[in-house]
Protein backbone atom coordinates (compact mmCIF):
# COMPACT_ATOMS: atom_id res chain seq x y z
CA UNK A 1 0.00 0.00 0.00
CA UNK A 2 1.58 2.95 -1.24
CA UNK A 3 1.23 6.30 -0.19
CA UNK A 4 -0.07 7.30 -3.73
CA UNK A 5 -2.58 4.81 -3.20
CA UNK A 6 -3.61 6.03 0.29
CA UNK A 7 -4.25 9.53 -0.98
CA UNK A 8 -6.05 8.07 -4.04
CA UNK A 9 -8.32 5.86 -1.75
CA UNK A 10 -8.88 8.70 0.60
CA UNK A 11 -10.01 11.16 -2.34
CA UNK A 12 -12.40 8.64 -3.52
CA UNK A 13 -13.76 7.17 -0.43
CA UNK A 14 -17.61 7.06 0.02
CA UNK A 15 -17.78 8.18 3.42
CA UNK A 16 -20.28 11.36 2.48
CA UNK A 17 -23.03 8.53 2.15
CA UNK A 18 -23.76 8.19 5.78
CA UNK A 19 -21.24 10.43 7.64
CA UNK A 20 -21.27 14.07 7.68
CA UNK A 21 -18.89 16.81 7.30
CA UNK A 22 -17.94 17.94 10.95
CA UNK A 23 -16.92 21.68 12.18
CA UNK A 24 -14.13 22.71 13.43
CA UNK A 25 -14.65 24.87 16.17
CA UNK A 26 -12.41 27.30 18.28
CA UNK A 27 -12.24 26.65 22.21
CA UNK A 28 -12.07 29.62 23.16
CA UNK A 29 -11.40 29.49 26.78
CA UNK A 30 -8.99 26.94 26.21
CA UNK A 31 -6.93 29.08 23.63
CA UNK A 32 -7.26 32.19 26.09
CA UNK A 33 -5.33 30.38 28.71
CA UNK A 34 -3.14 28.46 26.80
CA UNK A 35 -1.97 31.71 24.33
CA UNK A 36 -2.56 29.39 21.48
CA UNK A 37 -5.46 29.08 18.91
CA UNK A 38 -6.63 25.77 19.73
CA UNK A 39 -9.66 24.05 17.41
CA UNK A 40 -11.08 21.02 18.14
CA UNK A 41 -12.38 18.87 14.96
CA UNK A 42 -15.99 17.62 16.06
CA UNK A 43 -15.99 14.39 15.30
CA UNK A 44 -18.72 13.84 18.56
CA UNK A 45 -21.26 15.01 15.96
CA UNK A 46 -21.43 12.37 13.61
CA UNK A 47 -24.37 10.17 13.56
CA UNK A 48 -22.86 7.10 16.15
CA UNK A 49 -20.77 10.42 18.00
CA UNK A 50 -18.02 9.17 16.85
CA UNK A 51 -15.22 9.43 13.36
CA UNK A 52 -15.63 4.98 13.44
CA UNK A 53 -18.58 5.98 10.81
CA UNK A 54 -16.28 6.80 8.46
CA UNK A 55 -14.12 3.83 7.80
CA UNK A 56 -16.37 1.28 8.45
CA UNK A 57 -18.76 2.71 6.04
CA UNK A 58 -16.11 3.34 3.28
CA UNK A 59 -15.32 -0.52 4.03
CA UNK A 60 -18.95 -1.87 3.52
CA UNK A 61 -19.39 0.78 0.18
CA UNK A 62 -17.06 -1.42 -1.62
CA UNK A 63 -17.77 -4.46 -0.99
CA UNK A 64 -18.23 -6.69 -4.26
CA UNK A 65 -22.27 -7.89 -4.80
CA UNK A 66 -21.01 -11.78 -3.32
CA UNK A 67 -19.66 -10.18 -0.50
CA UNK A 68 -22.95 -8.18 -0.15
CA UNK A 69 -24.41 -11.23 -0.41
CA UNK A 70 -22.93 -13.40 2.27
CA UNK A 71 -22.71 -10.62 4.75
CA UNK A 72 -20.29 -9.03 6.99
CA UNK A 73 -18.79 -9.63 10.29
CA UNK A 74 -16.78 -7.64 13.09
CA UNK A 75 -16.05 -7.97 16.86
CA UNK A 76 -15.65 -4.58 18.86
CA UNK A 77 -17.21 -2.81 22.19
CA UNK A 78 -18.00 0.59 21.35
CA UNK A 79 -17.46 2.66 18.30
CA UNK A 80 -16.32 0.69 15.71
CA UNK A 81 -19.15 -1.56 16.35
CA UNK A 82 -21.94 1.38 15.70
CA UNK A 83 -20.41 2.54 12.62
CA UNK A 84 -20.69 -1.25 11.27
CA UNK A 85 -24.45 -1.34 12.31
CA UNK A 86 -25.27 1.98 11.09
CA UNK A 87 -23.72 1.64 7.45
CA UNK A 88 -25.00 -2.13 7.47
CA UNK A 89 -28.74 -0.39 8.18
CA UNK A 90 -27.25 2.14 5.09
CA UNK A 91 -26.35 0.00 2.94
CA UNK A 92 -28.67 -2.80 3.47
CA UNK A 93 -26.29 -5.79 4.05
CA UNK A 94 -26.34 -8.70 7.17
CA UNK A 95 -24.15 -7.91 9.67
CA UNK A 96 -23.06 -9.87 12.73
CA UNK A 97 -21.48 -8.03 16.00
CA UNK A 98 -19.32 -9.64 18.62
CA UNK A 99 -19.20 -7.74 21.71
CA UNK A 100 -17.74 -8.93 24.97
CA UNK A 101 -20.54 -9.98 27.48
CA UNK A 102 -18.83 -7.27 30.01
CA UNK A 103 -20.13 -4.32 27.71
CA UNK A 104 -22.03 -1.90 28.61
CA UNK A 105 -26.23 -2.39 28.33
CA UNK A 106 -26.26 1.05 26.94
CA UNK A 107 -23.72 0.35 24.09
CA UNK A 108 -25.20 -3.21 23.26
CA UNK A 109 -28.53 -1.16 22.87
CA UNK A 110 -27.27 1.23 20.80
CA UNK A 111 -25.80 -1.29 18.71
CA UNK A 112 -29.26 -2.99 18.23
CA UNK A 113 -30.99 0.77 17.54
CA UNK A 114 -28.42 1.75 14.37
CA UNK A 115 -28.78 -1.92 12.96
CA UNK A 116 -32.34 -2.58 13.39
CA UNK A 117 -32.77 -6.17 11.44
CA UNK A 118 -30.00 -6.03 9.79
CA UNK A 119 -27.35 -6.84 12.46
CA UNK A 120 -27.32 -9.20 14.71
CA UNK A 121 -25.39 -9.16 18.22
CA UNK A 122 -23.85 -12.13 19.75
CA UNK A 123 -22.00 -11.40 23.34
CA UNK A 124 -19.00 -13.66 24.07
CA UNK A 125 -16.44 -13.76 26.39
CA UNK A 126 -15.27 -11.61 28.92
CA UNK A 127 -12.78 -9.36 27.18
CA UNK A 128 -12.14 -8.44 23.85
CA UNK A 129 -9.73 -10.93 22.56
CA UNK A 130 -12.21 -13.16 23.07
CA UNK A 131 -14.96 -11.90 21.17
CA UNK A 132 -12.73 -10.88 18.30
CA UNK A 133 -11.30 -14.82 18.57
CA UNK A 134 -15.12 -15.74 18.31
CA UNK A 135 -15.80 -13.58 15.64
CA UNK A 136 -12.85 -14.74 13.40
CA UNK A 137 -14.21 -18.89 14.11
CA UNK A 138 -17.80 -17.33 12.40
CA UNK A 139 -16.39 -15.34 9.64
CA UNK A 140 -14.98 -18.81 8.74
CA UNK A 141 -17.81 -20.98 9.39
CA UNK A 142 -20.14 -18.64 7.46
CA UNK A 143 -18.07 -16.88 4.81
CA UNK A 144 -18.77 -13.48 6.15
CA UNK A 145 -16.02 -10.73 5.17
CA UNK A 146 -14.65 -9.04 8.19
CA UNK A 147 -14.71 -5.19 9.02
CA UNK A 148 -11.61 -4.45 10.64
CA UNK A 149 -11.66 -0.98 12.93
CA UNK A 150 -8.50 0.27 11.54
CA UNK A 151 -5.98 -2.41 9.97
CA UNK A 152 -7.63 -1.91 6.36
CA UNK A 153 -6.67 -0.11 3.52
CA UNK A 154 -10.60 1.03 2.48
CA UNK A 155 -10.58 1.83 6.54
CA UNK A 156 -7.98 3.98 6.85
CA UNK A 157 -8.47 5.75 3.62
CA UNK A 158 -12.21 6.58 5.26
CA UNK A 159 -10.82 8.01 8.56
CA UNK A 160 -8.15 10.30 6.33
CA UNK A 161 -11.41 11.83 5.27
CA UNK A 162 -11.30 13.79 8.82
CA UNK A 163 -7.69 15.39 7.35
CA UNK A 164 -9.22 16.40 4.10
CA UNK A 165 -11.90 18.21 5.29
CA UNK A 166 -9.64 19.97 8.28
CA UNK A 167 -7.46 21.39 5.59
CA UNK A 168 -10.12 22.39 3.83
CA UNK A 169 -12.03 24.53 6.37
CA UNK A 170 -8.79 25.69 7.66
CA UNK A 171 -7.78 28.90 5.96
CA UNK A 172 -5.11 29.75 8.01
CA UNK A 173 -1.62 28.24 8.30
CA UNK A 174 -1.89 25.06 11.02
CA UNK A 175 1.18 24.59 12.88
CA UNK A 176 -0.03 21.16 14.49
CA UNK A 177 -2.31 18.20 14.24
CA UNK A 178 -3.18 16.16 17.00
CA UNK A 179 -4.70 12.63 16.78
CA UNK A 180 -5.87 9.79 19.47
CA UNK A 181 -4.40 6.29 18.53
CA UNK A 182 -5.42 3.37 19.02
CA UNK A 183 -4.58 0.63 16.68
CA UNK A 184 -3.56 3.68 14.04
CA UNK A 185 -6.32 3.57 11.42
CA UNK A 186 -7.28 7.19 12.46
CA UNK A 187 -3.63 8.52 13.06
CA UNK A 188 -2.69 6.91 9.66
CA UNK A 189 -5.57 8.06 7.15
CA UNK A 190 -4.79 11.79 8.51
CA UNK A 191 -0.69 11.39 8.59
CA UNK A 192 -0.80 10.41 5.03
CA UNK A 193 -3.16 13.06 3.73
CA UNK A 194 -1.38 15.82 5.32
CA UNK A 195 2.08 14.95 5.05
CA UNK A 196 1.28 14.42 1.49
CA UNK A 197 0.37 18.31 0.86
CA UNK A 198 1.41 20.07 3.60
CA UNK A 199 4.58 18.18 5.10
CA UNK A 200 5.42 21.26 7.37
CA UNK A 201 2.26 20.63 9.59
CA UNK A 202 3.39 18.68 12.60
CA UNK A 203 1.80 15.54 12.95
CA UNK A 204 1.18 14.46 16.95
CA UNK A 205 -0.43 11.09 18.14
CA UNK A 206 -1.41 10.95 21.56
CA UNK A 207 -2.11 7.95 23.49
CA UNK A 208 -3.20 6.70 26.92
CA UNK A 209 0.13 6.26 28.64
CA UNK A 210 -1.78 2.91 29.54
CA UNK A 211 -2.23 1.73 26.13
CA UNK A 212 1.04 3.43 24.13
CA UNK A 213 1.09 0.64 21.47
CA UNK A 214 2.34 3.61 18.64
CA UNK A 215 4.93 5.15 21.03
CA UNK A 216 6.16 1.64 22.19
CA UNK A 217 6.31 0.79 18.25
CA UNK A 218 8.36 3.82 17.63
CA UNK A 219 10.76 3.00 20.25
CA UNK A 220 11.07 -0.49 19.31
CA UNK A 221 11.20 0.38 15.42
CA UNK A 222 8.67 -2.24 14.96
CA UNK A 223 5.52 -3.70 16.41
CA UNK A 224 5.21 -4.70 19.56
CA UNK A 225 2.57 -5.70 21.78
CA UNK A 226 2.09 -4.39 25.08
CA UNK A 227 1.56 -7.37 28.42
CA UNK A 228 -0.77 -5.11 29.89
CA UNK A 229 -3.90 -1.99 28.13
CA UNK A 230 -5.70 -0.10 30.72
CA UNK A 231 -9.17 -0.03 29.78
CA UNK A 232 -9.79 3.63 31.37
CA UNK A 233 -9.83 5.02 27.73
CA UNK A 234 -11.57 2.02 26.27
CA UNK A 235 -11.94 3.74 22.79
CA UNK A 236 -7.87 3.55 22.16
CA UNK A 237 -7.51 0.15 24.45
CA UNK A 238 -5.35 -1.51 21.97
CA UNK A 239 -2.34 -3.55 22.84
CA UNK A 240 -0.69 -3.37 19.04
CA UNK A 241 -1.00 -0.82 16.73
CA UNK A 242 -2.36 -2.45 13.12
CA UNK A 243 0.05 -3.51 10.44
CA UNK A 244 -0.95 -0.89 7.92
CA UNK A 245 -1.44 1.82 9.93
CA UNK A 246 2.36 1.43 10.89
CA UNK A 247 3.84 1.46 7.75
CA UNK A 248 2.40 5.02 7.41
CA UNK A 249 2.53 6.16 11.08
CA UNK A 250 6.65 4.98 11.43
CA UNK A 251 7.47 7.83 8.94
CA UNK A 252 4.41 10.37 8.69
CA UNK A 253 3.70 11.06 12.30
CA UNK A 254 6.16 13.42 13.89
CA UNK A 255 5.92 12.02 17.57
CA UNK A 256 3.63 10.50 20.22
CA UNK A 257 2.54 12.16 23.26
CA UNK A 258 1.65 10.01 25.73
CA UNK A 259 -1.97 11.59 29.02
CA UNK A 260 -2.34 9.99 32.24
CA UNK A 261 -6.70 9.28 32.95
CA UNK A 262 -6.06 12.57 35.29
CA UNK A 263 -5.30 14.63 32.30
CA UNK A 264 -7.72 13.23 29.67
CA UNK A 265 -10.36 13.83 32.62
CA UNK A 266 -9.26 17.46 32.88
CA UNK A 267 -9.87 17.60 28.90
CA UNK A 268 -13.60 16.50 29.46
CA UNK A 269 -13.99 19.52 31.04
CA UNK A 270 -11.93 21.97 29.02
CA UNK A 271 -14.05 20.42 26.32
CA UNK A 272 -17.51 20.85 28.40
CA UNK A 273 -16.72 24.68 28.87
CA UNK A 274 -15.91 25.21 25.71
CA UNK A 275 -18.72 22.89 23.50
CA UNK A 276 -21.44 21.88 26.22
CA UNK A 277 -20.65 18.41 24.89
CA UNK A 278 -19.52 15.55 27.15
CA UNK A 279 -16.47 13.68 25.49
CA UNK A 280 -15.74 10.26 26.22
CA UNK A 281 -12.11 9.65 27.71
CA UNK A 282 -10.87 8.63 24.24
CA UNK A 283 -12.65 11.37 22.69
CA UNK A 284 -10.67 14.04 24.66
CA UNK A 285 -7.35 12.32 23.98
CA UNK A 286 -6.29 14.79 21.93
CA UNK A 287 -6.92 17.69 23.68
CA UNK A 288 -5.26 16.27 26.56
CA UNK A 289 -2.36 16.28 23.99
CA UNK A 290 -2.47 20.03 23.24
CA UNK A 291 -2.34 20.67 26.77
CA UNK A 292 0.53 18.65 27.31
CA UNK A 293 2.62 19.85 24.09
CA UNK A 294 2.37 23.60 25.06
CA UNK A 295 3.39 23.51 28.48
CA UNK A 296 6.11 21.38 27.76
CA UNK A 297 7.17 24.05 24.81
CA UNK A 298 6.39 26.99 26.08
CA UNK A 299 4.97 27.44 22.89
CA UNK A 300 1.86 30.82 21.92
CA UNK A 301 0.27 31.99 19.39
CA UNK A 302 0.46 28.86 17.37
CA UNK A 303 -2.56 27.45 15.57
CA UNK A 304 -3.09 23.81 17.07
CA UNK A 305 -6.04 21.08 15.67
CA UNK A 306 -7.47 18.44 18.60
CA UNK A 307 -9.46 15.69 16.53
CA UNK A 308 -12.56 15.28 19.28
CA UNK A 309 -12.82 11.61 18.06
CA UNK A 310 -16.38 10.44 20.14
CA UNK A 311 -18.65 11.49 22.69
CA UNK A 312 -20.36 7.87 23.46
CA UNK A 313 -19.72 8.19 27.28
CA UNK A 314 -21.39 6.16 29.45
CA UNK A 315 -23.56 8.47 31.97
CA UNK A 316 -22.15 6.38 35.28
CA UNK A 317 -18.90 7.22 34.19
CA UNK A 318 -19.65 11.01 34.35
CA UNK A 319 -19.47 11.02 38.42
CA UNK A 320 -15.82 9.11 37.76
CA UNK A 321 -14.41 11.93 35.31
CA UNK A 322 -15.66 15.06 36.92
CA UNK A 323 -13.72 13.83 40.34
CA UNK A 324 -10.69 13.81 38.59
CA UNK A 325 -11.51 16.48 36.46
CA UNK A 326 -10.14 19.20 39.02
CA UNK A 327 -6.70 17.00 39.61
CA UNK A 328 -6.37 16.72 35.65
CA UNK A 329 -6.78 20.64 35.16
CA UNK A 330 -4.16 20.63 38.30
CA UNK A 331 -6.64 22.94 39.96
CA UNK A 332 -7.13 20.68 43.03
CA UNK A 333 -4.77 19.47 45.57
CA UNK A 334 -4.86 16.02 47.80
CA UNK A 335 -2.94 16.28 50.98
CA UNK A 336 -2.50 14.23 54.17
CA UNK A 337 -1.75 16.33 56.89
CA UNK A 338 -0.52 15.26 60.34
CA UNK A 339 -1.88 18.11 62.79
CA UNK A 340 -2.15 18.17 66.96
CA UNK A 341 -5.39 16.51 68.30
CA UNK A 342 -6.45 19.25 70.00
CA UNK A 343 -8.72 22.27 69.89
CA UNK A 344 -8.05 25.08 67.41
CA UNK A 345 -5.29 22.85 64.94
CA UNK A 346 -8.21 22.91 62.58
CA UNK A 347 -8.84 26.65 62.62
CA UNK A 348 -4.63 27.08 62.70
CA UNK A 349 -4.56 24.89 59.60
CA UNK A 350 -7.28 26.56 57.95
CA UNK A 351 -5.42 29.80 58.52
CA UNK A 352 -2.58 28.50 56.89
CA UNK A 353 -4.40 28.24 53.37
CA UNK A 354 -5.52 31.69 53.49
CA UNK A 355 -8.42 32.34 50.82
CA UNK A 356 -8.26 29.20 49.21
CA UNK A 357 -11.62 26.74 49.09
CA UNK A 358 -11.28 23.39 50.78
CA UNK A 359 -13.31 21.18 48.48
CA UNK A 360 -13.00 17.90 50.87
CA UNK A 361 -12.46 17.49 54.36
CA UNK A 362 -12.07 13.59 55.41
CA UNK A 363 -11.35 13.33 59.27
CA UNK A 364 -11.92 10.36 62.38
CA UNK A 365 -10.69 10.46 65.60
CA UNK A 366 -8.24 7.60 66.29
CA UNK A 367 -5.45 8.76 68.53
CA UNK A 368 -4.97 11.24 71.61
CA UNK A 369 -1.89 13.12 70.28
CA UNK A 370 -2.33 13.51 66.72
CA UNK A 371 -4.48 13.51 63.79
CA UNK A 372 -4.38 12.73 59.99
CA UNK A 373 -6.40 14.31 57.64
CA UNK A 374 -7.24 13.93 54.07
CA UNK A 375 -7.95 17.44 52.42
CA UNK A 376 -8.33 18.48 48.61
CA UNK A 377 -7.90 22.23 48.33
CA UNK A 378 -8.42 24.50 45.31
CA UNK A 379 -5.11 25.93 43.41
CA UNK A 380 -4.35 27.83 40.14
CA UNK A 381 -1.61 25.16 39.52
CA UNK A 382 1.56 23.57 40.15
CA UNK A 383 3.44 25.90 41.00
CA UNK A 384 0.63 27.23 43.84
CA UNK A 385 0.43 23.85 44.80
CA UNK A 386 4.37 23.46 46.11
CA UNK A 387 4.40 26.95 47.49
CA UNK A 388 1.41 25.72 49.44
CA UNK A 389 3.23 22.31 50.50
CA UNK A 390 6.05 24.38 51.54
CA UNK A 391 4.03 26.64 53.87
CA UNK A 392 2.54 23.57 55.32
CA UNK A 393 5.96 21.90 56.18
CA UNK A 394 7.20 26.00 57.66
CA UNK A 395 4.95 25.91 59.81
CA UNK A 396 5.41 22.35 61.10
CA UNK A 397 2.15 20.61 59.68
CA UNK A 398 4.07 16.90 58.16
CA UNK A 399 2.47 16.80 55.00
CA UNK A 400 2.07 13.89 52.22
CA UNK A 401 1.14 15.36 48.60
CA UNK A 402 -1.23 12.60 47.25
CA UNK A 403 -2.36 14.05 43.92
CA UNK A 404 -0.65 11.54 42.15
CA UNK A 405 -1.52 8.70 44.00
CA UNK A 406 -4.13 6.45 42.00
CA UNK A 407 -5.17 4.69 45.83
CA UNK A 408 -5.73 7.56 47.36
CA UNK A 409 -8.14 9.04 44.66
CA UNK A 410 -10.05 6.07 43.51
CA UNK A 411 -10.52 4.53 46.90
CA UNK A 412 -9.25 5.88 50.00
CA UNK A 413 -11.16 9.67 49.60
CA UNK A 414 -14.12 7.14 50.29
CA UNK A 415 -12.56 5.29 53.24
CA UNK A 416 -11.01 8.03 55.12
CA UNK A 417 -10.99 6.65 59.22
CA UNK A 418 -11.66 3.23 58.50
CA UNK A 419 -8.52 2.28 60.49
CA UNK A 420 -8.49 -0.95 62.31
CA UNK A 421 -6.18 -2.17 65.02
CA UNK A 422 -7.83 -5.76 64.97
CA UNK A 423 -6.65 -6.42 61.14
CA UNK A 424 -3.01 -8.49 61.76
CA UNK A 425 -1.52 -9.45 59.43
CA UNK A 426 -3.06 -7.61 56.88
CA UNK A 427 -1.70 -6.91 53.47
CA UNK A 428 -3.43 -4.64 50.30
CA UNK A 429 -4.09 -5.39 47.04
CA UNK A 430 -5.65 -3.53 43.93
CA UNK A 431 -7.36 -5.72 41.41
CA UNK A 432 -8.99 -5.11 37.68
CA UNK A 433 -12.17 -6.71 37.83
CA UNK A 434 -14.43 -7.44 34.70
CA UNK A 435 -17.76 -5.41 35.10
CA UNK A 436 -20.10 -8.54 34.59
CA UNK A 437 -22.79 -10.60 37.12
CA UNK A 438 -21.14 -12.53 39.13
CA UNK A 439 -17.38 -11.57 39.27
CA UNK A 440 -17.58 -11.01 42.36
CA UNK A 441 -18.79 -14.25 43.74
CA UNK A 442 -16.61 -15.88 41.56
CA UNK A 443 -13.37 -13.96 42.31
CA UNK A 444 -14.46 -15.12 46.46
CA UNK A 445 -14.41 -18.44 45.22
CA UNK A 446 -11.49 -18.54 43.70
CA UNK A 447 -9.81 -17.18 47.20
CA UNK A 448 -11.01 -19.44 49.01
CA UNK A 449 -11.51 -19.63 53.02
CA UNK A 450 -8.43 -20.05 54.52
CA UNK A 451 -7.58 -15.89 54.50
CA UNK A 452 -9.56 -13.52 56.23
CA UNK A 453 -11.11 -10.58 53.73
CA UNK A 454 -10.42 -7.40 56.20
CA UNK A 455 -11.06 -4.31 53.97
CA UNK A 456 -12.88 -4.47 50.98
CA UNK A 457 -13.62 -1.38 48.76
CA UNK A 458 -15.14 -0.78 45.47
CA UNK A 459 -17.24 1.48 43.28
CA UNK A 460 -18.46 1.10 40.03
CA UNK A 461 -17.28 4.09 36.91
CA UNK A 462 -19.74 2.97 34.11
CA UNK A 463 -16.62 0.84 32.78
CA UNK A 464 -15.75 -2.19 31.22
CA UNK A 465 -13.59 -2.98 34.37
CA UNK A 466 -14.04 -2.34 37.67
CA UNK A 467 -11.11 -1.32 40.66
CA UNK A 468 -11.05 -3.15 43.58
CA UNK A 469 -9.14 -2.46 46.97
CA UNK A 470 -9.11 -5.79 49.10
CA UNK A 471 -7.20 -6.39 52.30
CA UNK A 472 -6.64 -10.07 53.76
CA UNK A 473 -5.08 -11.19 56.75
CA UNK A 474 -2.01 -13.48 55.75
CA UNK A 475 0.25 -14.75 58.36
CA UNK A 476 3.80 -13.85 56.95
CA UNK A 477 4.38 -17.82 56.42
CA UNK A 478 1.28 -18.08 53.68
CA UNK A 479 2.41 -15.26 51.55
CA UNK A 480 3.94 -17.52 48.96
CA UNK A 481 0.97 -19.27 48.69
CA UNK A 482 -1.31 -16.66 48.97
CA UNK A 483 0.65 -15.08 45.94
CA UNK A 484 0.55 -17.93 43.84
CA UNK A 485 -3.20 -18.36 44.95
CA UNK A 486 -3.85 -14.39 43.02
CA UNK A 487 -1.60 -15.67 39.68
CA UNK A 488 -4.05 -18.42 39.27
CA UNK A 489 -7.40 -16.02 39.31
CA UNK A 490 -6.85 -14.39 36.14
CA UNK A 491 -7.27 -10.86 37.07
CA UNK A 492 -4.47 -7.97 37.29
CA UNK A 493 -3.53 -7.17 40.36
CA UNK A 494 -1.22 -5.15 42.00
CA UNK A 495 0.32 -5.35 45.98
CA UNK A 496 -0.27 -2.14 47.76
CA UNK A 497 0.69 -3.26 51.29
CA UNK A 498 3.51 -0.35 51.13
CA UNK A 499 1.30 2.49 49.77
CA UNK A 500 1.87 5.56 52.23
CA UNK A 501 -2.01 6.33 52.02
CA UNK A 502 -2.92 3.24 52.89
CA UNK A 503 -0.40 3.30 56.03
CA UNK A 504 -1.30 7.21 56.87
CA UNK A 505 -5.10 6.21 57.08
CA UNK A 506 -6.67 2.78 56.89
């Protein structure tokens, strides 16, 4: 596949027949406080609120009248999976889904809503490898041709559509692109098309620092796959970026940028106060990106393109995202503070911040000389944020900065003064767990009786996968085993027995 032929595919793809041409709007706000003109490419507005339209109806378009015939096939959990129902609905051709039984009702249903009769969903398996296996052992038992999400030539070429139509309604010179990746269909159609006729426009993926497959590619110089995906940005969850969309990404993207979930949830919100729309975390990948690139090159009054790639965000998950919202923008602080146990160390603390808002306040009483508290306090940024740890420590308040600290903001904001001086033994673990009926009883089967469960905390984000804190009493002599009892679950885990949070307050 040539790039001639990628620019020749894209030019003629068929994408107008069922998606539409999307603005590109200015965020304002976002470019005032940045000193950059920052424009975000809607792709939230397209029919299935998302850019997946695009490829998988170019796809489908040229399919040959037997192919028609026989019917099409495709395994995926969210977008990709819409865009195939919608354009089979279009187009008028069979179409069979495979989507993990651990998606979403919402996204199942909309599945069923685009297709109407003409697709038909089968739910298998509890993660995605296993419905795409499953969907592969069908396309081969029934002939059906298979509509990859982004390693496909007719794909690829309808994504690059998004490029065409950005250069197009840009008048002005751009001086950047930015893209979310996933397996690189989206990163690749756009690379090509505007490498190919205007080569001095940087071209940025950006990636879930969870599920870098094009950065660790790029690193590698070659394809890799990653052990491990976080699923927090399920749109871009993909452990190795496609085989086509490498052979253009390697030399027509410019670099990767890689967002932690704090960041992409702070670009929900620059993307709320600037659109009213709600972006899902993949969707606001790239904005995330912009963010990143300027402060790390002090760069203004540069013209800078954020492709908003979907907006099918699960409403459960909203209550997740605008917590960490505030730590993403860096506008909120988490702090453990040691102060006196006795009266007026709150008001003397208090004093200590001056004008700024507390936003949480998580306190119990568990010793006669000193208490810890878990605060989150309102700052302009980093840089307020260690003049205000410094104060803190001046004045003699020991002080543990926990905005980084995944435990402390997914589980123990929720737990504060839950300490336990009954609990020996105890050790801490965070597990992944699949967002299904009965995981639960099934991951308390597989641990069996013979260690006490002495914390248990969990709360469910409208995902895929579910976090879990869990504490157990093991004697020291049954770690071993009680290690090689977790291997044989089948769920990641992680040991958190040394996490300072978990030490300062449970």
């Amino acid at each position: 596949m040539t790039l001639h032929d990628t620019i020749k595919r894209i030019l003629n793809a068929k994408v107008y027949e069922a998606a539409h041409e999307t603005p590109l709007e200015p965020a304002r706000n976002l470019s005032t406080r940045l000193g950059n003109t920052v424009l975000i490419k809607r792709e939230d507005l397209q029919p299935v609120f998302s850019f997946k339209i695009r490829g998988a109806y170019n796809r489908m378009a040229n399919l040959s009248s037997a192919e028609r015939e026989r019917g099409v096939i495709c395994a995926s959990a969210g977008n990709h999976a819409q865009g195939t129902a919608y354009s089979a609905r279009k187009l008028k051709i069979r179409a069979t889904i495979v989507m993990p039984k651990t998606t979403p009702e919402i996204k199942v249903e909309a599945v069923r809503s685009h297709g109407g009769s003409y697709v038909k969903v089968v739910l298998h398996g509890d993660a995605f490898d296993e419905a795409a296996a499953h969907s592969r052992k069908l396309m081969e038992e029934h002939g059906l041709t298979y509509i990859h999400p982004y390693d496909d030539p007719l794909t690829i070429a309808g994504q690059g559509t998004v490029a065409r139509e950005i250069l197009h309604q840009c008048t002005q010179p751009v001086d950047a692109v930015f893209i979310p990746v996933g397996g690189g269909g989206l990163a690749a159609g756009m690379a090509a098309y505007i490498k190919y006729l205007q080569p001095e426009i940087r071209v940025i993926g950006v990636e879930f620092e969870e599920s870098a497959c094009l950065a660790a590619a790029l690193a590698a110089g070659k394809r890799v796959k990653l052990e491990q995906v976080g699923i927090f940005a399920d749109g871009v969850a993909v452990a190795q970026v496609g085989e086509h969309p490498w052979e253009i990404c390697r030399t027509h993207v410019d670099e990767v940028i890689t967002v932690s979930s704090d960041e992409i949830c702070g670009a929900v919100k620059d993307m709320f106060d600037d659109t009213r729309s709600v972006a899902e975390p993949a969707g606001a990948l790239a904005l995330a990106g912009v963010k990143k690139y300027v402060a790390r090159e002090h760069c203004s009054g540069q013209r800078l393109i954020a492709v908003a790639s979907g907006a099918n965000m699960n409403f459960d998950r909203l209550r997740y995202v605008a917590e960490q919202a505030e730590v993403g923008e860096e506008r909120e602080a988490l702090l453990a503070v040691t102060i006196p146990e006795r009266p007026g160390s709150f008001l003397r603390f208090c004093s200590l911040l001056g004008k700024r808002s507390i936003t949480e306040f998580n306190y119990r009483f568990d010793d006669q000389d000193e208490a810890n508290i878990f605060v989150g306090i309102q700052i302009s940024g980093r840089p307020e944020r260690e003049q205000m740890l410094g104060e803190l420590q001046h004045a003699g308040f020991p002080v543990l900065d926990l905005t980084d600290n995944q435990i402390a903001k997914s589980h123990i904001r929720h737990m504060v003064g839950g300490r336990s001086h009954h609990a020996a033994d105890e050790v801490l673990y965070g597990f992944v767990f699949p967002e299904r009926p009965g995981a639960l009883l099934n991951f308390l089967k597989r641990i069996g009786k013979r260690w006490n469960i002495s914390l248990f905390h969990y709360r469910n984000h409208g995902a895929a996968y579910g976090r879990v804190l869990c504490g157990f009493q093991v004697p020291l002599p049954d770690r071993d085993d009680f290690r090689a009892r977790l291997d044989k679950l089948g769920y990641s885990y992680q040991d958190e027995t040394a996490n300072p949070v978990y030490r300062i307050f449970l």
